[in-house]
C-alpha atoms as a PDB file:
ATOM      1  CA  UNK A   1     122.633  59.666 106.808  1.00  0.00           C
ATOM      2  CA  UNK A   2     119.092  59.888 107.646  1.00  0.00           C
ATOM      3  CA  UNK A   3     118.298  60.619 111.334  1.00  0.00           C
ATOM      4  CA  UNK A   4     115.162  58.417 112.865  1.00  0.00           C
ATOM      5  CA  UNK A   5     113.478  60.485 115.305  1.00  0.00           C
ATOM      6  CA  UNK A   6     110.905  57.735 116.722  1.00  0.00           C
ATOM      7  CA  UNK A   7     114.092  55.906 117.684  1.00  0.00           C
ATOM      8  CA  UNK A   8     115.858  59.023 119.026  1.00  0.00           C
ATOM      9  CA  UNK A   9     112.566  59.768 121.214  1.00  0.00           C
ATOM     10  CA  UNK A  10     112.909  56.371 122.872  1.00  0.00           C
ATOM     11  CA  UNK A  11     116.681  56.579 123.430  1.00  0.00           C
ATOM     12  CA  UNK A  12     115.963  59.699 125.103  1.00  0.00           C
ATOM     13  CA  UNK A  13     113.425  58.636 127.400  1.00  0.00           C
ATOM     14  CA  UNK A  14     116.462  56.028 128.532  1.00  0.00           C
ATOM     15  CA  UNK A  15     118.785  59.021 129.103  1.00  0.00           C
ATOM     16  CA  UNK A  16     115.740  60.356 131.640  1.00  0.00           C
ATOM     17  CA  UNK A  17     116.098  56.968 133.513  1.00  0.00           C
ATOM     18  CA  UNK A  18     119.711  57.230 134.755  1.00  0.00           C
ATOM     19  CA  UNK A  19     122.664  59.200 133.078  1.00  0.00           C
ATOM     20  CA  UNK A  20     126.207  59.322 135.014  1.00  0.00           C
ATOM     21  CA  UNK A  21     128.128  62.558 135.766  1.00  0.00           C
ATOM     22  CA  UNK A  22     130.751  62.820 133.051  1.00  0.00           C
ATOM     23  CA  UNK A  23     133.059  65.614 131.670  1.00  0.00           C
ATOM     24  CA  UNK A  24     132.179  67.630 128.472  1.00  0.00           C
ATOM     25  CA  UNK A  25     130.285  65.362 126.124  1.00  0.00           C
ATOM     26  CA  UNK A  26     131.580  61.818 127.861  1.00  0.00           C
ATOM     27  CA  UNK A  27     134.005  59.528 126.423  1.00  0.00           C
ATOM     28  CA  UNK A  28     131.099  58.254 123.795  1.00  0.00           C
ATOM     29  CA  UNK A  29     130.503  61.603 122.434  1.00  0.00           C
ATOM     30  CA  UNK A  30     133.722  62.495 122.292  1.00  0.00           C
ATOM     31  CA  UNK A  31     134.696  59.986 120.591  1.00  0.00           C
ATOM     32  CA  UNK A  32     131.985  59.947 117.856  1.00  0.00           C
ATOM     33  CA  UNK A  33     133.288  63.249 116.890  1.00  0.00           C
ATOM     34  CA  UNK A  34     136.430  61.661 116.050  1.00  0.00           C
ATOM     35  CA  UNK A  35     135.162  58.619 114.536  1.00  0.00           C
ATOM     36  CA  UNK A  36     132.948  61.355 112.042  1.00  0.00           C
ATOM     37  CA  UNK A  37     136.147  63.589 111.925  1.00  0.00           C
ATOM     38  CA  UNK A  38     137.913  60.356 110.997  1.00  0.00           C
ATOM     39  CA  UNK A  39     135.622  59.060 107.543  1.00  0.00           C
ATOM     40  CA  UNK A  40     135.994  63.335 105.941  1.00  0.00           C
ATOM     41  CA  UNK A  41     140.436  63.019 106.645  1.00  0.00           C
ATOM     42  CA  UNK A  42     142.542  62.850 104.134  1.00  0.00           C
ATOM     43  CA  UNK A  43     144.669  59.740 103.776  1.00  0.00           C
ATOM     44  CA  UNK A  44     147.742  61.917 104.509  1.00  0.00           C
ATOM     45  CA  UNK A  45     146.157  63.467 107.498  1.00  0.00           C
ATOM     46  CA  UNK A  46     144.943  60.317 109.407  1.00  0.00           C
ATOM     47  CA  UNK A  47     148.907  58.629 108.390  1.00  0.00           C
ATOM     48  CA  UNK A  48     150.674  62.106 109.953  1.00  0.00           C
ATOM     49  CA  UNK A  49     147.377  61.913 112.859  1.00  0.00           C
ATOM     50  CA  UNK A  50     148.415  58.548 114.304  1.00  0.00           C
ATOM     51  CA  UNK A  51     152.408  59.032 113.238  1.00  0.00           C
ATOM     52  CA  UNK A  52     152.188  62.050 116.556  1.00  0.00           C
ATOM     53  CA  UNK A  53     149.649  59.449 118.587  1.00  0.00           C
ATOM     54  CA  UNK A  54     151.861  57.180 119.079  1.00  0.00           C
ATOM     55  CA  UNK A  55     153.983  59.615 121.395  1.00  0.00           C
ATOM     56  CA  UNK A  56     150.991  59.887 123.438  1.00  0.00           C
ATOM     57  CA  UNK A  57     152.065  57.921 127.085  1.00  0.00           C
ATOM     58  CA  UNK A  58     148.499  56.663 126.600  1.00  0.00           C
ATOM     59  CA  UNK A  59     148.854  54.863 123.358  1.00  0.00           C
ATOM     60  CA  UNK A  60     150.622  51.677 125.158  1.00  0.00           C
ATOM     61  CA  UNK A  61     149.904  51.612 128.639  1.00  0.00           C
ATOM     62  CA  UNK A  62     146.063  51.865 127.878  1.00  0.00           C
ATOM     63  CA  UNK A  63     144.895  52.599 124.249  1.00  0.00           C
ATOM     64  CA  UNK A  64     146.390  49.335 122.642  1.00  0.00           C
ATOM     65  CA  UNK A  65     145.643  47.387 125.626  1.00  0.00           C
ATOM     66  CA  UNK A  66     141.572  48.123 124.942  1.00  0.00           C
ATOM     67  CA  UNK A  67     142.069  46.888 120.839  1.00  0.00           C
ATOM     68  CA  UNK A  68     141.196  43.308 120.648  1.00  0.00           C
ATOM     69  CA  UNK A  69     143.436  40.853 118.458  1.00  0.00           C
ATOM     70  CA  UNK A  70     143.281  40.617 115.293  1.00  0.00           C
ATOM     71  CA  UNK A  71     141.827  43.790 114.511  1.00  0.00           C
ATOM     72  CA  UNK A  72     143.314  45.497 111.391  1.00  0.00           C
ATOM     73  CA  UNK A  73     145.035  48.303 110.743  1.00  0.00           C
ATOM     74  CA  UNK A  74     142.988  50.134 109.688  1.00  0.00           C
ATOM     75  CA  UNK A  75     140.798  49.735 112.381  1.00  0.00           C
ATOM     76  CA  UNK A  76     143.058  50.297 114.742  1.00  0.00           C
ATOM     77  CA  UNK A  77     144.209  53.749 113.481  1.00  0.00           C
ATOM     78  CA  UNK A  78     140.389  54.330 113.468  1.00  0.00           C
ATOM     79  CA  UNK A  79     139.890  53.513 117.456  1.00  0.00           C
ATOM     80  CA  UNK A  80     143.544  55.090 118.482  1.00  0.00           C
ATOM     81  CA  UNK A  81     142.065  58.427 116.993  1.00  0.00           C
ATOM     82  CA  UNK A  82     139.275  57.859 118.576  1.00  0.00           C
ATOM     83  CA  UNK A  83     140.323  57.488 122.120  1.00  0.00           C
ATOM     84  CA  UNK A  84     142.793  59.941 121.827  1.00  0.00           C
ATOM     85  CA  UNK A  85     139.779  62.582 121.907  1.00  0.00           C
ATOM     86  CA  UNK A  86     139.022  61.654 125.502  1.00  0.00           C
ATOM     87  CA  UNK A  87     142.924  62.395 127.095  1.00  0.00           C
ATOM     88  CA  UNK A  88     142.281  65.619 128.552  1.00  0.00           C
ATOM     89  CA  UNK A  89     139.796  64.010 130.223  1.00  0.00           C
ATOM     90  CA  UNK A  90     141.616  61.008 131.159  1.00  0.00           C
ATOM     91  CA  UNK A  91     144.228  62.830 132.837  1.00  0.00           C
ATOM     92  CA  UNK A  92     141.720  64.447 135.119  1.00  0.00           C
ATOM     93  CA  UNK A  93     141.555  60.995 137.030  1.00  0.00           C
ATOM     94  CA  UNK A  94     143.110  61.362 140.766  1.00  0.00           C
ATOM     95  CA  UNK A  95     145.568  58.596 140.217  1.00  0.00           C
ATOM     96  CA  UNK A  96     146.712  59.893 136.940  1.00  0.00           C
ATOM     97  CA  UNK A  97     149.985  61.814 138.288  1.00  0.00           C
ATOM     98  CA  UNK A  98     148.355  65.638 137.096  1.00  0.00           C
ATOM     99  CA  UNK A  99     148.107  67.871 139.108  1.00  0.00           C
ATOM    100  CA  UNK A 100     144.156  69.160 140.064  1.00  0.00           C
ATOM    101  CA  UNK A 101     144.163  72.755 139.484  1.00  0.00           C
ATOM    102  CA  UNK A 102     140.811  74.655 139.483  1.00  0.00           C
ATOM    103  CA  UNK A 103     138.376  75.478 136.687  1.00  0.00           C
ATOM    104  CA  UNK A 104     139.621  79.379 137.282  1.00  0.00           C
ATOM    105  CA  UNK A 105     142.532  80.210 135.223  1.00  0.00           C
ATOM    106  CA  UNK A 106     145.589  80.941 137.574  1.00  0.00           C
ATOM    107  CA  UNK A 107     147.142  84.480 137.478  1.00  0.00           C
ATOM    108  CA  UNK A 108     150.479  82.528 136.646  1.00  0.00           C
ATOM    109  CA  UNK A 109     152.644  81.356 133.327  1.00  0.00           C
ATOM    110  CA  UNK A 110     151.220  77.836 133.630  1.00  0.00           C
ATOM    111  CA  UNK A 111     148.219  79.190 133.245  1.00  0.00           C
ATOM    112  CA  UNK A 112     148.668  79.593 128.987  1.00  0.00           C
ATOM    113  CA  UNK A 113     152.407  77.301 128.995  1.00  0.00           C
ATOM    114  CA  UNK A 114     152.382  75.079 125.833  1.00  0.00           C
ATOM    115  CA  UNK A 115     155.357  72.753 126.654  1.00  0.00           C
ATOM    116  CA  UNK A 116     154.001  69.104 125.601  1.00  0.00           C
ATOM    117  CA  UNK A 117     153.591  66.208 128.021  1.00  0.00           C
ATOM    118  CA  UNK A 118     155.956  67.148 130.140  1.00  0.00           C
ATOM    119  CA  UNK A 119     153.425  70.016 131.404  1.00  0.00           C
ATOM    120  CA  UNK A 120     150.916  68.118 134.581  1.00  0.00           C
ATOM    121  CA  UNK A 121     148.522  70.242 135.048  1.00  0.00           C
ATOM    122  CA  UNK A 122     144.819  69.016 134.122  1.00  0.00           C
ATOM    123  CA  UNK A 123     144.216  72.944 132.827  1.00  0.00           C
ATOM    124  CA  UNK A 124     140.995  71.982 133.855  1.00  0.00           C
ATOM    125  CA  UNK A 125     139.797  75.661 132.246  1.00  0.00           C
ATOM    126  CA  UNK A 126     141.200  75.292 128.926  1.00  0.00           C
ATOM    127  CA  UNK A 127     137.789  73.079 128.719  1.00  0.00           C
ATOM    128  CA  UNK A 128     135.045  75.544 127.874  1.00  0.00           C
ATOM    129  CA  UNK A 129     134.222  79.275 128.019  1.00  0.00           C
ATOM    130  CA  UNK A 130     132.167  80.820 129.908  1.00  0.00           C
ATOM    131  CA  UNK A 131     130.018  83.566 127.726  1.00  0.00           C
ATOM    132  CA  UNK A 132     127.900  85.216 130.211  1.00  0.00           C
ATOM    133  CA  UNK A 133     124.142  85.452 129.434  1.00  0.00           C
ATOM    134  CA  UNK A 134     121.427  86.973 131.700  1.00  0.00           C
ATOM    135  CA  UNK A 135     117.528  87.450 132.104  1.00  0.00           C
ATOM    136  CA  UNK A 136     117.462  89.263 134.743  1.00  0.00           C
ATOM    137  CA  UNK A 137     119.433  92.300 134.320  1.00  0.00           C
ATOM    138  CA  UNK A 138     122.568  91.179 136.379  1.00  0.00           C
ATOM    139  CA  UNK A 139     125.682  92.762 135.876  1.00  0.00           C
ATOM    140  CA  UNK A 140     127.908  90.003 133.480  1.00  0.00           C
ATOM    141  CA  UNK A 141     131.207  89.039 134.677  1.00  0.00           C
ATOM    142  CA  UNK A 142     134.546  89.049 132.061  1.00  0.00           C
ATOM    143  CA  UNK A 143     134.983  85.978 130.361  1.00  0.00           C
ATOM    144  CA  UNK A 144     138.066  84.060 131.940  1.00  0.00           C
ATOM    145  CA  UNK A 145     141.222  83.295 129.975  1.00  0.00           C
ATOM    146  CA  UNK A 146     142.560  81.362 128.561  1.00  0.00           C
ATOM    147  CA  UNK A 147     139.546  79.251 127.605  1.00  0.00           C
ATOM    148  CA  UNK A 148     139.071  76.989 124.940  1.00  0.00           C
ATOM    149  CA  UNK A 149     138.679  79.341 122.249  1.00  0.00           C
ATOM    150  CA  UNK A 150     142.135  80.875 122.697  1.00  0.00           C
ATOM    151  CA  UNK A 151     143.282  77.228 123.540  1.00  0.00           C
ATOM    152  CA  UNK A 152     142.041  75.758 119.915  1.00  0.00           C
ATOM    153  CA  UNK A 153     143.607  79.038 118.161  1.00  0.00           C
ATOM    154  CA  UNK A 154     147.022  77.982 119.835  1.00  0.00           C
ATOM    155  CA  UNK A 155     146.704  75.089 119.080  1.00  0.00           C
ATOM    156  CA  UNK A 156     145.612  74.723 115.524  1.00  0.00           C
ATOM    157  CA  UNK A 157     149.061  76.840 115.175  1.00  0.00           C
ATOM    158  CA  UNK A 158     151.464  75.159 116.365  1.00  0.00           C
ATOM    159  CA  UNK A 159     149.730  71.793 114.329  1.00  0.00           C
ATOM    160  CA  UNK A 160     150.771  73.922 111.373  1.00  0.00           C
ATOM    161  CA  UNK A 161     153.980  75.240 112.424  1.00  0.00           C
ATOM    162  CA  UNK A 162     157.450  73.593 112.242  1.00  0.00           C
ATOM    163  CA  UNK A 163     157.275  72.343 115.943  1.00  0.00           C
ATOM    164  CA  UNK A 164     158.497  69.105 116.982  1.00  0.00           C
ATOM    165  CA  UNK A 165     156.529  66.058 116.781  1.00  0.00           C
ATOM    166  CA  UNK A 166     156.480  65.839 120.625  1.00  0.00           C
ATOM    167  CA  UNK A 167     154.668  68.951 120.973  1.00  0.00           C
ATOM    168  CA  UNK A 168     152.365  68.513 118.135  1.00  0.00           C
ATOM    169  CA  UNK A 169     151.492  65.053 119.640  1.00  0.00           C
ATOM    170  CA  UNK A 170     150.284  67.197 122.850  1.00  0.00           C
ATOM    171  CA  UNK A 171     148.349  70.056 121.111  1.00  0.00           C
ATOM    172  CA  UNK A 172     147.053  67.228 118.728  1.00  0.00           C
ATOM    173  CA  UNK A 173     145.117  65.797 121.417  1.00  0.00           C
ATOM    174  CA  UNK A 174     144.349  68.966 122.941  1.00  0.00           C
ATOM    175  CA  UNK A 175     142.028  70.521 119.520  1.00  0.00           C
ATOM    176  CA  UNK A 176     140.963  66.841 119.234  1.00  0.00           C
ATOM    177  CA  UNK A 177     139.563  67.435 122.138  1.00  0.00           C
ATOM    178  CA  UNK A 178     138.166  71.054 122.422  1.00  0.00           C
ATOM    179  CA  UNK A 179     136.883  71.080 119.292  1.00  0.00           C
ATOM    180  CA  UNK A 180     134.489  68.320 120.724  1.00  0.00           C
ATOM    181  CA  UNK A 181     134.158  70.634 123.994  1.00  0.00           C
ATOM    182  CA  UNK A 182     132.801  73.898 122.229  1.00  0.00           C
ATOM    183  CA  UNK A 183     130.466  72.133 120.568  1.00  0.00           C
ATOM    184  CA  UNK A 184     128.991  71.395 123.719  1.00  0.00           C
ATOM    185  CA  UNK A 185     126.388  74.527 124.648  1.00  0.00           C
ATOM    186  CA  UNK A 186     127.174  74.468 127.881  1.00  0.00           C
ATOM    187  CA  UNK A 187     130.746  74.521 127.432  1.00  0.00           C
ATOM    188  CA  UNK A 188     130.958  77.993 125.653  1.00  0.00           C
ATOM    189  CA  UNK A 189     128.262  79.813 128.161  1.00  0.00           C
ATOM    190  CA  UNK A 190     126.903  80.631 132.449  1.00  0.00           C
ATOM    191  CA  UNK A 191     123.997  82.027 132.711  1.00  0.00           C
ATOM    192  CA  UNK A 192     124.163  84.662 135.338  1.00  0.00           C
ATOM    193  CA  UNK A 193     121.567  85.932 137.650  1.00  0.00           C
ATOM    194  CA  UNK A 194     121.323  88.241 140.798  1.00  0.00           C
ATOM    195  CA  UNK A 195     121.151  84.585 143.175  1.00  0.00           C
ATOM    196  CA  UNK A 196     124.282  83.282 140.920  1.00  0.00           C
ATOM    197  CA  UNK A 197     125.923  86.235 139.568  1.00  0.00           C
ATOM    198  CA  UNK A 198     128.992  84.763 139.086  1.00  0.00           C
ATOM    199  CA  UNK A 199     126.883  82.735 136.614  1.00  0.00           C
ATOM    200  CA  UNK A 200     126.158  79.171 137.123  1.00  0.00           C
ATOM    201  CA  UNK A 201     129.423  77.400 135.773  1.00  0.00           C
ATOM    202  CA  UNK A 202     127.706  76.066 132.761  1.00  0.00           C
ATOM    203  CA  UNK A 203     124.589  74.793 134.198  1.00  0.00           C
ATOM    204  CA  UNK A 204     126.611  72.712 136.990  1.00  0.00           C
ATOM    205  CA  UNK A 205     124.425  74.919 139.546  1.00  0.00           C
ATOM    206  CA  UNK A 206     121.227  73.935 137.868  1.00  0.00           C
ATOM    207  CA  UNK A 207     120.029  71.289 139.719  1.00  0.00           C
ATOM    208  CA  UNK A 208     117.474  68.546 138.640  1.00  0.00           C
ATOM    209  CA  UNK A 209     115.429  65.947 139.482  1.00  0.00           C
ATOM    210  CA  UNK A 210     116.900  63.334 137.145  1.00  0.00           C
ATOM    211  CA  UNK A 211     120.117  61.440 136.920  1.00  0.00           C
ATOM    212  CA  UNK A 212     122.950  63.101 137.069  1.00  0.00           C
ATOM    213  CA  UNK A 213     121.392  65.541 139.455  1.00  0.00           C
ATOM    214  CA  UNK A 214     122.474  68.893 137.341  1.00  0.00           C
ATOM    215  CA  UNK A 215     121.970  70.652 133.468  1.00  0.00           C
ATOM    216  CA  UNK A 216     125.243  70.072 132.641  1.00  0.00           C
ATOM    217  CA  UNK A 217     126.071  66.325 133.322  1.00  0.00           C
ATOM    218  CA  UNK A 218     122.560  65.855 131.139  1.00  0.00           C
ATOM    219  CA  UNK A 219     124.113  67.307 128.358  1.00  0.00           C
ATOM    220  CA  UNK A 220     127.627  65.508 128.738  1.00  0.00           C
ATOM    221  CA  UNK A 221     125.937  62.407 128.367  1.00  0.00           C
ATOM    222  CA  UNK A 222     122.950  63.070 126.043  1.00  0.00           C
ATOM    223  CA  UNK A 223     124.681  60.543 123.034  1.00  0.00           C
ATOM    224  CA  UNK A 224     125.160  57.924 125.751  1.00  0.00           C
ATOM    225  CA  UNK A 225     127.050  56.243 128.628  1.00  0.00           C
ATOM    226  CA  UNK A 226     130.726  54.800 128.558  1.00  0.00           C
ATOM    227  CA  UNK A 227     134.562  55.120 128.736  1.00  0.00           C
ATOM    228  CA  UNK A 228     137.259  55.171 126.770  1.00  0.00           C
ATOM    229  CA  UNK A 229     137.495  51.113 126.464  1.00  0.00           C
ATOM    230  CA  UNK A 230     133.739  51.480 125.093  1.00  0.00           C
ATOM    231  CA  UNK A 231     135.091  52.757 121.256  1.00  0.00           C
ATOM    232  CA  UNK A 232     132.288  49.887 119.299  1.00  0.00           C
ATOM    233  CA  UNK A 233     129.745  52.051 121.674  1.00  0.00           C
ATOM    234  CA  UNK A 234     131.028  55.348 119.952  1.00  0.00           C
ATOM    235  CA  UNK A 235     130.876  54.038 116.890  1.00  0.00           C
ATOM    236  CA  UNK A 236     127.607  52.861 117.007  1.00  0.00           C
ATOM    237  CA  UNK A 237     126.908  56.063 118.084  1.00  0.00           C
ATOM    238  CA  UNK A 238     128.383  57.824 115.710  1.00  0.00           C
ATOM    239  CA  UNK A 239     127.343  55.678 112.452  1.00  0.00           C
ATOM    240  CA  UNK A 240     123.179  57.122 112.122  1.00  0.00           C
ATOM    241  CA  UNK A 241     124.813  60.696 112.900  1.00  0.00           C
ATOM    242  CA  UNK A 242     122.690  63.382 110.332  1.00  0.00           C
ATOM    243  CA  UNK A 243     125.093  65.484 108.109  1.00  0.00           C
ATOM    244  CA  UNK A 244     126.809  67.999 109.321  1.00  0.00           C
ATOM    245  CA  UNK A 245     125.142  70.983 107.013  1.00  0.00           C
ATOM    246  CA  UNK A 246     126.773  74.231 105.130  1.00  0.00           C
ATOM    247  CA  UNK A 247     127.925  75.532 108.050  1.00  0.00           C
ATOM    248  CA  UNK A 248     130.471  72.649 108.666  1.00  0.00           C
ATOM    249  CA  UNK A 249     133.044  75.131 106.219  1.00  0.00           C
ATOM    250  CA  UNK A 250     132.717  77.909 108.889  1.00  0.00           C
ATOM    251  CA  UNK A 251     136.917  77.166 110.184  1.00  0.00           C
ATOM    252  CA  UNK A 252     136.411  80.007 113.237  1.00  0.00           C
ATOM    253  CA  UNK A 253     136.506  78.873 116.528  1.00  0.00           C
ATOM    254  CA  UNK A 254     134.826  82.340 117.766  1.00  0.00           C
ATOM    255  CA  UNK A 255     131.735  81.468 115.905  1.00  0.00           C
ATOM    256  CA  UNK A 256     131.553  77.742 116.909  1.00  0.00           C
ATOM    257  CA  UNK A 257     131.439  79.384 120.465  1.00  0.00           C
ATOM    258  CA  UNK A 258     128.998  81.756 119.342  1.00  0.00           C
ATOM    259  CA  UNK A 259     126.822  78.611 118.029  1.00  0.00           C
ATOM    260  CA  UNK A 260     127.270  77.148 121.269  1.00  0.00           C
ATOM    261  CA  UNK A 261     126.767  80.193 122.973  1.00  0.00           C
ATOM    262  CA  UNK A 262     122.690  81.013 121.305  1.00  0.00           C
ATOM    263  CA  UNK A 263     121.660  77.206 121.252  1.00  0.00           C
ATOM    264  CA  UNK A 264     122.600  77.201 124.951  1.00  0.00           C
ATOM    265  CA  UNK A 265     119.711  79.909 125.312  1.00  0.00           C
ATOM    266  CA  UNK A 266     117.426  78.873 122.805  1.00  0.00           C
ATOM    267  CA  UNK A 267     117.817  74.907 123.644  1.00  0.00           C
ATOM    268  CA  UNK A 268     119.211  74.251 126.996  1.00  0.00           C
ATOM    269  CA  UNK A 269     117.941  76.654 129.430  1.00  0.00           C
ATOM    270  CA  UNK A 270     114.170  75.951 128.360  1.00  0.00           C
ATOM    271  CA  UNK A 271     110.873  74.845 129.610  1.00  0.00           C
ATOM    272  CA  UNK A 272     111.085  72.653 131.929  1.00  0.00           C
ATOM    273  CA  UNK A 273     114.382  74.208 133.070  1.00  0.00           C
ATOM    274  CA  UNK A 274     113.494  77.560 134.773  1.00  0.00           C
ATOM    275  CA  UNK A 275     115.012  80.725 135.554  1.00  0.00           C
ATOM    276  CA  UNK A 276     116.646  79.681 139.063  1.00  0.00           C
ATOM    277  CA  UNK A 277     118.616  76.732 140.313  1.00  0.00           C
ATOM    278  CA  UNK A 278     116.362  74.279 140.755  1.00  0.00           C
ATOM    279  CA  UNK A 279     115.664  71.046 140.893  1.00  0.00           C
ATOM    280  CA  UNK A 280     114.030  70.831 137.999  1.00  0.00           C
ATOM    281  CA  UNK A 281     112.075  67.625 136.212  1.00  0.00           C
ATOM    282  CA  UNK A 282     112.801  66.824 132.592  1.00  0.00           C
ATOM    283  CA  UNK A 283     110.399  65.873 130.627  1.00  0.00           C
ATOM    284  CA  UNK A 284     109.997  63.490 127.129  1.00  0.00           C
ATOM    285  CA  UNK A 285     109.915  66.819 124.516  1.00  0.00           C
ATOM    286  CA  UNK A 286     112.991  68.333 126.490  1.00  0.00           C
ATOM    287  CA  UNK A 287     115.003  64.457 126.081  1.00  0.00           C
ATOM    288  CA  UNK A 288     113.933  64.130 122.543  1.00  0.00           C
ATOM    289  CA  UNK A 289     114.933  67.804 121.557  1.00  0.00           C
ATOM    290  CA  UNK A 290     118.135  67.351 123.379  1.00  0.00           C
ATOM    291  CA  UNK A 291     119.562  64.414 121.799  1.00  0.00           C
ATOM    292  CA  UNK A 292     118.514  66.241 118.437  1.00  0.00           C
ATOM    293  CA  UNK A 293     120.765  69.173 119.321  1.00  0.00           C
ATOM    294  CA  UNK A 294     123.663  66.754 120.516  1.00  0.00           C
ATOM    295  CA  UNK A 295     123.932  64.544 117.460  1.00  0.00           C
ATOM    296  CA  UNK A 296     123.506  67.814 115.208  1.00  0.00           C
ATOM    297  CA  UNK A 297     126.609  69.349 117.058  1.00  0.00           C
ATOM    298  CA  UNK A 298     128.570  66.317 117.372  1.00  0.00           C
ATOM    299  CA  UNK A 299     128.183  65.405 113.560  1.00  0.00           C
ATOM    300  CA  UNK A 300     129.366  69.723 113.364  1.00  0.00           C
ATOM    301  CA  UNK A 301     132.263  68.915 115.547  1.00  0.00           C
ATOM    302  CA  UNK A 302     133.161  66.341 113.728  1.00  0.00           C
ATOM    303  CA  UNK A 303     133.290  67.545 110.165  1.00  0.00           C
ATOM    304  CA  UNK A 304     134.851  71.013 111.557  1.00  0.00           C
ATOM    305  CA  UNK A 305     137.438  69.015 113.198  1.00  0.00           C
ATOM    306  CA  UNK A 306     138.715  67.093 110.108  1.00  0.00           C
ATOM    307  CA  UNK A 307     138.744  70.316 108.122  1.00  0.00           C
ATOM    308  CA  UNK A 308     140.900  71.663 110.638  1.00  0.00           C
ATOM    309  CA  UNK A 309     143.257  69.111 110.833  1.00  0.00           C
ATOM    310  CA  UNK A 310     143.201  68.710 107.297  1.00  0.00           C
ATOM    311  CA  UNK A 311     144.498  72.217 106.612  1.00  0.00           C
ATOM    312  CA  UNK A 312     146.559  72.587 109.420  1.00  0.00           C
ATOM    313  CA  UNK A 313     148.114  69.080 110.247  1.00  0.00           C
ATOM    314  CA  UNK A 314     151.729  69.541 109.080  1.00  0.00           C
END
């Protein structure tokens, strides 16, 4: 799949214009990672991969519901997987009946429990992990946890193990999911400094100029805007996605982070961005490079994620 940057410069000058707050790569990029996750799975993989959707409490009330008549199976299975990237985002709605716990980890067993739907918390910090980085000498905090690294390693085990279909459903959704997140930059780092130095929650501090109005919202939404009804979006999104490159065989979460972790530094925290909060202005080269680096990781996500699944998914 050949990558067109002349077209990728002027989508990105569009993202400058006006880009929503969203969580993690938004419902569009999530769900390109499935839909690229999706094309490298194993017939026997995507058949067990919707058999444990199904117990989602999404898949009827709302998934099916956004599938317009007539569309065939196969395409169906394609958008269920799809849209079953974005639930642990879904659920952090107010009137979705979880509970709104913090991005800190509690000092309490809910904190790490792995009981299936029947568990409401949002576990809002199983989302990302916060690597401290900083440039200015500042003592670095300890890395909360659990985070999603330890999150995807439970995970990925249980999807393996002989637990039941109920709970597999749950931590199905959950790597779906996280996978996606850690290929995010600023999902897997804080940069810390001596005016934040309890680091800057993954560039939500950093403040800018443009729409959103912060570094990390940017970056959520670099592929584009949309929700979980907006699957033809994600595909279309998805489809002129460059391969995923040699490194797609690396099956480590702890590196992934560590990917995410040196891009964030070497990519996100750049010219025009500065070295305090803010605002800041992005520019055209800063757009264009960042919707380079998203469609890179989110094609890397993707192919990561179906040889996960594929080796685990029992």
């Amino acid at each position: 799949m050949k990558f067109h940057f002349r077209s990728a410069a002027v989508l990105a000058l569009c993202l400058l214009i006006s880009i929503p707050s969203a969580n993690a790569w938004n419902s569009i990029g999530h769900m390109a990672v499935a839909w690229v996750a999706w094309q490298q799975l194993t017939p026997a993989t995507r058949q067990r991969a919707i058999v444990l959707l199904k117990k989602n409490p999404f898949y009827k009330t709302k998934w099916l519901t956004y599938i317009p008549a007539g569309t065939s199976t196969d395409d169906r299975n394609l958008y269920i997987f799809m849209m079953a990237a974005t639930w642990p985002d879904e659920i952090k709605a107010s009137n979705s009946g979880y509970k709104n716990d913090s991005n800190t980890p509690p000092q309490t067993s809910e904190a790490t429990k792995n009981t299936g739907y029947r568990d409401k918390y949002m576990h809002k910090y199983w989302h990302f992990i916060d690597t401290p980085f900083s440039t200015d000498g500042t003592t670095l905090p300890a890395i909360p946890t659990p985070n999603a690294q330890t999150q995807i390693g439970v995970f990925r085990q249980t999807l393996a193990s002989n637990a039941s279909d109920s709970l597999k459903s749950y931590d199905l959704v959950w790597v779906m999911h996280l996978v996606g997140d850690v290929h995010q930059p600023l999902h897997c780092t804080t940069r810390v400094t001596a005016a934040d130095p309890n680091g800057d929650a993954g560039g939500n501090d950093v403040k800018l100029t443009n729409s959103p109005g912060e570094l990390h919202g940017y970056w959520d939404d670099v592929l584009g805007n949309g929700d979980t009804s907006d699957f033809q979006k994600a595909v279309k999104a998805a489809q002129p996605l460059p391969a995923a490159g040699a490194t797609a065989s690396d099956a480590n979460e702890a590196d992934w982070v560590q990917e995410g972790f040196k891009l964030a530094q070497s990519s996100v925290y750049v010219a025009p961005v500065g070295p305090a909060l803010g605002p800041y202005t992005l520019d055209a080269p800063y757009a264009s490079s960042s919707l380079t680096v998203a469609q890179q990781q989110i094609a890397l996500a993707g192919a990561r994620l179906a040889s996960l699944l594929n080796t685990n998914l029992k």
